[in-house]
C-alpha atoms as a PDB file:
ATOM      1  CA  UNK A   1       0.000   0.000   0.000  1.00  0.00           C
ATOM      2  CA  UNK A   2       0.885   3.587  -0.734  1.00  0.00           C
ATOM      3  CA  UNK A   3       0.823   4.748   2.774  1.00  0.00           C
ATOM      4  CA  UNK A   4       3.684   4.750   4.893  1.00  0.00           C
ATOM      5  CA  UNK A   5       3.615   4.081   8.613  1.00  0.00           C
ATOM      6  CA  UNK A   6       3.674   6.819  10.785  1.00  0.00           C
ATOM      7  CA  UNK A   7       4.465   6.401  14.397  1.00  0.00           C
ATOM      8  CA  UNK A   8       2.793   4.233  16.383  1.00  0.00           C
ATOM      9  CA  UNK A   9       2.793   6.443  19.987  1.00  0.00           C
ATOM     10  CA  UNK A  10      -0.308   8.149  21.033  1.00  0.00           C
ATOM     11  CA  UNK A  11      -0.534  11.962  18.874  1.00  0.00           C
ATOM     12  CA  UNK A  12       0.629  15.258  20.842  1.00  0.00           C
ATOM     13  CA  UNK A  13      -0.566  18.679  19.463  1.00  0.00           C
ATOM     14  CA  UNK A  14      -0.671  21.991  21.001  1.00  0.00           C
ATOM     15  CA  UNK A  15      -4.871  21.888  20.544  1.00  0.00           C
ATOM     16  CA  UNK A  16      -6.389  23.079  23.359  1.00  0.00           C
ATOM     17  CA  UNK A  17      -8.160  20.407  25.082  1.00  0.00           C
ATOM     18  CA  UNK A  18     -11.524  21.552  24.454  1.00  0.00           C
ATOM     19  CA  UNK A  19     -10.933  20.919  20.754  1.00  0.00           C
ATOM     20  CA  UNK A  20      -9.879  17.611  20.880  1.00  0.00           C
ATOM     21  CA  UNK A  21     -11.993  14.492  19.199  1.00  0.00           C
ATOM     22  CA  UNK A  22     -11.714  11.341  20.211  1.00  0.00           C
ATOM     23  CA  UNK A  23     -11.557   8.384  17.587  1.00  0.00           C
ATOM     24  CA  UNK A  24     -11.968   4.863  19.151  1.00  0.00           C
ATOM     25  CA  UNK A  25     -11.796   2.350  16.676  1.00  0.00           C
ATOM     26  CA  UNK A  26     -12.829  -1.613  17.682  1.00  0.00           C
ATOM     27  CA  UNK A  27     -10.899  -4.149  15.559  1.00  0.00           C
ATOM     28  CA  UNK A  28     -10.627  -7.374  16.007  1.00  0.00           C
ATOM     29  CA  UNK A  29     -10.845 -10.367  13.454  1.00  0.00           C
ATOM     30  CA  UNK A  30     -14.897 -11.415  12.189  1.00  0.00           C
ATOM     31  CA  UNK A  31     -16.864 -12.663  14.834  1.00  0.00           C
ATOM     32  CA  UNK A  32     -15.220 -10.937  17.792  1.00  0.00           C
ATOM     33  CA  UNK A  33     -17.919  -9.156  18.252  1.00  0.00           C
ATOM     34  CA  UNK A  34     -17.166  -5.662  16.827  1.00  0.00           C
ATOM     35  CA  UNK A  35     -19.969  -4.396  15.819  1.00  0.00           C
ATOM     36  CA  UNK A  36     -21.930  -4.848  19.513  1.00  0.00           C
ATOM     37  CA  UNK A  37     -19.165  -3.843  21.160  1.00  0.00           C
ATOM     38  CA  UNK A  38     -18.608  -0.693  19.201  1.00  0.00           C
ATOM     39  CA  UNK A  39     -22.731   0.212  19.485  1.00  0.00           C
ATOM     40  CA  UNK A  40     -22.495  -0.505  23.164  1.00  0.00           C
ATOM     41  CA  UNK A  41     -19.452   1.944  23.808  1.00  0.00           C
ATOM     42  CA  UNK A  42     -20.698   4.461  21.697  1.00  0.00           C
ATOM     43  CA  UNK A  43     -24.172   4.354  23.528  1.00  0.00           C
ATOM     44  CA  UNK A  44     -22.669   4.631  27.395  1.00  0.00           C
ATOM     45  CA  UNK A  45     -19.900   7.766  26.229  1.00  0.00           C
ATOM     46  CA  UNK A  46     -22.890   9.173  23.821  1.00  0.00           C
ATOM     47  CA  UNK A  47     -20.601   9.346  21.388  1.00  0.00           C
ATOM     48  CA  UNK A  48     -21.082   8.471  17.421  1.00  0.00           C
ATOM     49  CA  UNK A  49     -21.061   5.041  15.796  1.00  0.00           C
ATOM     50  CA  UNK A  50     -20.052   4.325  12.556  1.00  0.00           C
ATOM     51  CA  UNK A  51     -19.991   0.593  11.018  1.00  0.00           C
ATOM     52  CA  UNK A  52     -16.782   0.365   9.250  1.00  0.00           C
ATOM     53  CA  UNK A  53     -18.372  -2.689   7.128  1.00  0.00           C
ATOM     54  CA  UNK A  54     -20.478  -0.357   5.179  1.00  0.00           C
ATOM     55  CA  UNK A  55     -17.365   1.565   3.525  1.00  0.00           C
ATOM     56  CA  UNK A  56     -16.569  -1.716   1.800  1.00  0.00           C
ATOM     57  CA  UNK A  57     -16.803  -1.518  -1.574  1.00  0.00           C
ATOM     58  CA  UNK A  58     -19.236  -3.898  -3.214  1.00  0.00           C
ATOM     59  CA  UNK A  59     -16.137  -6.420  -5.193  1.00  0.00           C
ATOM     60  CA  UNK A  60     -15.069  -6.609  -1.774  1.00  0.00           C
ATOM     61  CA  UNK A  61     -18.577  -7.620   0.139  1.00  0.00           C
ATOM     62  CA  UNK A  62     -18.838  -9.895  -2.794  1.00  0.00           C
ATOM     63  CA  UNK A  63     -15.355 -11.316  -1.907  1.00  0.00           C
ATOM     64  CA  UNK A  64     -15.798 -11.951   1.274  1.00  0.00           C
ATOM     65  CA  UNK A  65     -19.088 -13.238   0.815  1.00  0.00           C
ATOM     66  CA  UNK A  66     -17.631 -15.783  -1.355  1.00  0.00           C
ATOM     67  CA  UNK A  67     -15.079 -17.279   1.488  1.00  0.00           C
ATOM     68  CA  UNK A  68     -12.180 -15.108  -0.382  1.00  0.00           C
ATOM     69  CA  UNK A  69      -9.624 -12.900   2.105  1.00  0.00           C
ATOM     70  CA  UNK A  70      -9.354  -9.470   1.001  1.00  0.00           C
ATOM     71  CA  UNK A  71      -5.711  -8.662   0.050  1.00  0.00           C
ATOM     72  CA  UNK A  72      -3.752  -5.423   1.012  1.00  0.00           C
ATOM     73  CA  UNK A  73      -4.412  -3.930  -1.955  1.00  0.00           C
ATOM     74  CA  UNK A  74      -8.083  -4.697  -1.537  1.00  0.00           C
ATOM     75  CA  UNK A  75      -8.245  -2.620   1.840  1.00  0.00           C
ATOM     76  CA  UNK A  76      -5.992  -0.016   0.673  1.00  0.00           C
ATOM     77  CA  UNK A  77      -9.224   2.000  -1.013  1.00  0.00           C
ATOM     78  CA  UNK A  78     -11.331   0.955   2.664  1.00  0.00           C
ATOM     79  CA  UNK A  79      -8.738   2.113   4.733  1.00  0.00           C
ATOM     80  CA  UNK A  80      -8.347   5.587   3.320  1.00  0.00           C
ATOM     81  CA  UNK A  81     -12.221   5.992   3.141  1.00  0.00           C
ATOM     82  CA  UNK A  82     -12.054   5.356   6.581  1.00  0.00           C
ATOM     83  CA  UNK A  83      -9.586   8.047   7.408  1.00  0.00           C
ATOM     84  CA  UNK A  84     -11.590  10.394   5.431  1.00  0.00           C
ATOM     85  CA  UNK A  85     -14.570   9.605   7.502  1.00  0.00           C
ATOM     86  CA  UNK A  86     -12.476   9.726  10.782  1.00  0.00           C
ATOM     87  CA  UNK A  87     -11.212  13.314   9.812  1.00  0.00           C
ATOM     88  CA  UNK A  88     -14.617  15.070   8.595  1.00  0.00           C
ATOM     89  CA  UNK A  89     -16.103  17.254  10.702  1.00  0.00           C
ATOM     90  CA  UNK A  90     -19.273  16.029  12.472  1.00  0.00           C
ATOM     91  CA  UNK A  91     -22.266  17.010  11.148  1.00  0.00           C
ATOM     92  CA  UNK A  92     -24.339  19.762  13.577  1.00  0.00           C
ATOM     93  CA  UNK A  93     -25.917  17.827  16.577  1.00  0.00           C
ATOM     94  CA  UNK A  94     -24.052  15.345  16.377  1.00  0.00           C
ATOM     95  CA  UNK A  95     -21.010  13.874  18.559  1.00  0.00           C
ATOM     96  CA  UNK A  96     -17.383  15.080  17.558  1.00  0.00           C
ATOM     97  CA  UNK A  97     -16.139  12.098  19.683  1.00  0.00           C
ATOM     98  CA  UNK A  98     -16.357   8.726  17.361  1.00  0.00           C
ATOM     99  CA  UNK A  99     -16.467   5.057  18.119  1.00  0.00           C
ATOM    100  CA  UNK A 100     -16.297   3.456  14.573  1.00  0.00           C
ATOM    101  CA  UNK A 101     -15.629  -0.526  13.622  1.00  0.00           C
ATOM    102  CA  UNK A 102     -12.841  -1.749  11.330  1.00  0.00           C
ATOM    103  CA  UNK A 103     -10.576  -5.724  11.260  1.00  0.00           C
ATOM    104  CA  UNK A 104      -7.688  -3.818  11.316  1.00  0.00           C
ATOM    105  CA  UNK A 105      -5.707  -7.239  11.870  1.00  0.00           C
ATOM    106  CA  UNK A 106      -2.377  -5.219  10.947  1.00  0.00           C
ATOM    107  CA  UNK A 107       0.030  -2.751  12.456  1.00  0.00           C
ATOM    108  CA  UNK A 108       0.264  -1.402   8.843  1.00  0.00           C
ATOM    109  CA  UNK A 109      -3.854  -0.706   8.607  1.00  0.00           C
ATOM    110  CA  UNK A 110      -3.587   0.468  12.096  1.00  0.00           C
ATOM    111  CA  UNK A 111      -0.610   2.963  11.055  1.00  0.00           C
ATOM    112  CA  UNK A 112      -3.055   4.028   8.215  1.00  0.00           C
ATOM    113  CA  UNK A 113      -5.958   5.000  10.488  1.00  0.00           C
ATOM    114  CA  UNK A 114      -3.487   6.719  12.612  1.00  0.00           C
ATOM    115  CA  UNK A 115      -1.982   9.360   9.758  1.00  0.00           C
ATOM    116  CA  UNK A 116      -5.717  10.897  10.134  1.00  0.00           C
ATOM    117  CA  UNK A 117      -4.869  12.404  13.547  1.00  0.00           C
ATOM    118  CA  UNK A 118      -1.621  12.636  12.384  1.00  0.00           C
ATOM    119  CA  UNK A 119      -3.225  15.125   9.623  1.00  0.00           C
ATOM    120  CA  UNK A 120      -5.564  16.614  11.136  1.00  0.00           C
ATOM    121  CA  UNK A 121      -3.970  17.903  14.440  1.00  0.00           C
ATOM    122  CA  UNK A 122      -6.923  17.717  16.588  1.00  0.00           C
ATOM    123  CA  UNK A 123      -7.428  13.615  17.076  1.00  0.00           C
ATOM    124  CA  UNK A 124      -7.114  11.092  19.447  1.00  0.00           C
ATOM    125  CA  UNK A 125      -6.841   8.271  17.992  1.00  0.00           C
ATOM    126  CA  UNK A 126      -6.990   4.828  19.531  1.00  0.00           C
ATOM    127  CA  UNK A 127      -7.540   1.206  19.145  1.00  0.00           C
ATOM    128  CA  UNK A 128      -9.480  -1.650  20.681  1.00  0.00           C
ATOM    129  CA  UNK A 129      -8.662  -5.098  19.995  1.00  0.00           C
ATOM    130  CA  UNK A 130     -11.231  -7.845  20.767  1.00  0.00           C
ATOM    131  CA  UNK A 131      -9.737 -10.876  21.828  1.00  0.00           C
ATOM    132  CA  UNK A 132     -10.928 -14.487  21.325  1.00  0.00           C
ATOM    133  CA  UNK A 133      -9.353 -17.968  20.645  1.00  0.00           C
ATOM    134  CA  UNK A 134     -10.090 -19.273  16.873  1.00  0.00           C
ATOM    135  CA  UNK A 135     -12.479 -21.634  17.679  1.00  0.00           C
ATOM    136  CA  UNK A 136     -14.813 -19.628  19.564  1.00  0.00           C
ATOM    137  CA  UNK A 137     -14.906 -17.254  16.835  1.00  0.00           C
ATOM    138  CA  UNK A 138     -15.224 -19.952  14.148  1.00  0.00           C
ATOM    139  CA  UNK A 139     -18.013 -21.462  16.124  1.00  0.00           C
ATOM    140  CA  UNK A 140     -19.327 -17.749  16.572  1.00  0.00           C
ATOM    141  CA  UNK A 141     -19.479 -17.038  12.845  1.00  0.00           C
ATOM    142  CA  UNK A 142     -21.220 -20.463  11.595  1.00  0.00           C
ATOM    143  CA  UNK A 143     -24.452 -19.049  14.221  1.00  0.00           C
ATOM    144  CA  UNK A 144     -24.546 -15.901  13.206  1.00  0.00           C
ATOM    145  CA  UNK A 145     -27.034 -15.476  10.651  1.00  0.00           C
ATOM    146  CA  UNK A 146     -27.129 -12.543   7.593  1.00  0.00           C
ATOM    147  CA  UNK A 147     -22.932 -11.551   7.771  1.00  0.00           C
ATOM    148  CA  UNK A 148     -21.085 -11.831   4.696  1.00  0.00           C
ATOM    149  CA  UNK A 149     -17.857 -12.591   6.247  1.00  0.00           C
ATOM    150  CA  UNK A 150     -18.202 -16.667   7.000  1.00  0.00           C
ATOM    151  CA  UNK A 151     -16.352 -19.024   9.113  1.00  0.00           C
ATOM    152  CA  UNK A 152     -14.377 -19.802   6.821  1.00  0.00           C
ATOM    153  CA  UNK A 153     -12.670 -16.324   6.867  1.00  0.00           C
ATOM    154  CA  UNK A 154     -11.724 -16.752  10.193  1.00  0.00           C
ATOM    155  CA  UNK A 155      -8.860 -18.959   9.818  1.00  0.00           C
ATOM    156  CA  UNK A 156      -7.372 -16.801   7.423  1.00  0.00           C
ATOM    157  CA  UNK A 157      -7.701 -13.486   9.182  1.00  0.00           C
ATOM    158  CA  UNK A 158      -5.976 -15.030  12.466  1.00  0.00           C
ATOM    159  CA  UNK A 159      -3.359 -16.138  10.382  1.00  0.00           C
ATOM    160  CA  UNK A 160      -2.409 -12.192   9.027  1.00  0.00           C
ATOM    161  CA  UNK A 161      -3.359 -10.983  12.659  1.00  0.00           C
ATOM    162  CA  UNK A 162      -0.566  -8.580  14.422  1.00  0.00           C
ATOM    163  CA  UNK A 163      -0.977  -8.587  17.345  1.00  0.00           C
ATOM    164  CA  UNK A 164       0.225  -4.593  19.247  1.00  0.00           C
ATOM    165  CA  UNK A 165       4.090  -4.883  20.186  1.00  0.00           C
ATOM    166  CA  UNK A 166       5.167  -3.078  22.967  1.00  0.00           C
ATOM    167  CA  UNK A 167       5.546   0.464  20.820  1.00  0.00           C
ATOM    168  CA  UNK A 168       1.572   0.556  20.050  1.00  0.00           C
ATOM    169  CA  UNK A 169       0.613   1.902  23.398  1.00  0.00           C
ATOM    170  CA  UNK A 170      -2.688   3.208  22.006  1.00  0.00           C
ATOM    171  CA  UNK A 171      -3.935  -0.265  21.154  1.00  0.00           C
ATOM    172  CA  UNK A 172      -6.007  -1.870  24.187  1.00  0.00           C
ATOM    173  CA  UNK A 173      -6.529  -5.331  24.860  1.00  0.00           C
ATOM    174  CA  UNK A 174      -9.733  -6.919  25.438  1.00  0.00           C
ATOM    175  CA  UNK A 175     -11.117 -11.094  26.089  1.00  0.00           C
ATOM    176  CA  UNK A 176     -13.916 -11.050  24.361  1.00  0.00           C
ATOM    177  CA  UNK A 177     -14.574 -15.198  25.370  1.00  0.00           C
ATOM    178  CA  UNK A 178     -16.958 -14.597  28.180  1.00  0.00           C
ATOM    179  CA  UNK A 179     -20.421 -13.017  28.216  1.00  0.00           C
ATOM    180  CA  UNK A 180     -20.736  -9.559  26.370  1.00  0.00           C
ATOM    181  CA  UNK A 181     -22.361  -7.949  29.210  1.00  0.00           C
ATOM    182  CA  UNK A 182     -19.003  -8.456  31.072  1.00  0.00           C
ATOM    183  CA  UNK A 183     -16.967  -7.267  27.944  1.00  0.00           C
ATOM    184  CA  UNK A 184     -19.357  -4.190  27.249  1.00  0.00           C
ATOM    185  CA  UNK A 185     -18.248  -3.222  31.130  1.00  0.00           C
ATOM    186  CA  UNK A 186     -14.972  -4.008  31.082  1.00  0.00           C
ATOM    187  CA  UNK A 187     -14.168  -1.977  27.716  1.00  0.00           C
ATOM    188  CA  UNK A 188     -16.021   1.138  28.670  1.00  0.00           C
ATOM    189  CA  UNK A 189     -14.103   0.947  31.860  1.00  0.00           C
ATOM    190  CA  UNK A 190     -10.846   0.583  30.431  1.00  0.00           C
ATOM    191  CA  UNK A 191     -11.296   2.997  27.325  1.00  0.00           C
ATOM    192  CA  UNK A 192     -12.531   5.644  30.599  1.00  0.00           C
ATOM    193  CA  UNK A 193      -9.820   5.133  31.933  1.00  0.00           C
ATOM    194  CA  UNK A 194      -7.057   5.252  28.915  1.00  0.00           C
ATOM    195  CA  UNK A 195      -8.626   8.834  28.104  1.00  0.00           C
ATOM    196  CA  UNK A 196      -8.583   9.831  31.985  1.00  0.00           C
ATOM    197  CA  UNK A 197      -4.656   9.781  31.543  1.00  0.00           C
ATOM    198  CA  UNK A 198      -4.469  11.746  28.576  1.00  0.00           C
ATOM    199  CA  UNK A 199      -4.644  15.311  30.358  1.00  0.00           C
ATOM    200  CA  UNK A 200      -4.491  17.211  27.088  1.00  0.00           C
ATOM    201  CA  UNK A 201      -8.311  15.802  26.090  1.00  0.00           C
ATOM    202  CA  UNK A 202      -9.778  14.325  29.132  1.00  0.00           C
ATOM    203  CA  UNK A 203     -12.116  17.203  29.891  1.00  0.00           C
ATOM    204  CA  UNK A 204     -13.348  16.764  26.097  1.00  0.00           C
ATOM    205  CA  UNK A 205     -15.732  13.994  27.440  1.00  0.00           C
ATOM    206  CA  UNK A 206     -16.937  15.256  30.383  1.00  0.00           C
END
């Protein structure tokens, strides 16, 4: 892909904190639960959702739908649509903060995402990953019912999943193999808490 990593350390402007946005985005590979997880964090912060799915481009669905993996060059146009939305200014009543979905299995995608608060000056961006062993997602995906994205993805999107080394300190953590209401707790908590120790934008959410 075109785009070349930028760092991976949390951004630092000179923004006042008042202008800050926040941009959380949950990734994970399909059937971690991204989409509930996202809807539910959006809903206790009253911030925006946005369903990273729908920027797909319709080869793509149609790729996926067919048990195909996407290939970099297949996300590249995603990715940047992505950080296009991330950057755009929110329309009047709604939420500047934004929790929006999006795999983002790589440190490369990840990187990508991140060059939009790297642009635009004003952004926090951050990450959550959701957390499962392959089977329970595999076993997750064959009960879901109306997804495009099959079982049979799953296997392959574990096998290009990075993990966050030790530099990606805005990327957080999160088991997702227990029941949701305890996940939907436990990653409002933590997210809380990860933008409680950013002075610069904490009051931005209060």
């Amino acid at each position: 892909m075109g785009d070349q990593p930028t760092t991976s350390s949390p951004q630092a402007s000179s923004t006042p904190h008042h202008l800050h946005r926040w941009i959380w985005f949950i990734t994970g590979p399909t059937a971690c639960g991204k989409t509930t997880i996202a809807k539910a964090l959006a809903s206790r912060l009253n911030f925006s959702f946005v369903e990273g799915d729908d920027y797909h481009p319709a080869a793509s669905v149609e790729k996926m739908a067919s048990g195909q993996p996407l290939t970099d060059q297949d996300r590249e146009g995603w990715l940047r649509a992505l950080r296009e939305h991330e950057t755009a200014q929110p329309a009047k009543g709604e939420s500047r903060h934004l929790v929006m979905t999006c795999s983002a299995l790589k440190k490369h995608y990840r990187d990508v995402l991140r060059q939009g608060g790297d642009e635009a000056g004003n952004l926090r961006v951050r990450f959550v990953l959701l957390d499962a062993p392959e089977e329970v997602l595999t076993e997750r995906a064959r009960k879901r019912k109306g997804h495009f994205a099959g079982a049979n993805l799953v296997r392959s999107q574990m096998e290009i999943l990075e993990r966050p080394d030790d530099g990606e300190k805005d990327v957080l953590v999160i088991d997702v193999n227990r029941d949701v209401e305890d996940v939907e707790r436990d990653t409002e908590m933590k997210v809380r808490e990860a933008m409680g120790q950013d002075d610069n934008s904490f009051l931005a959410v209060q």
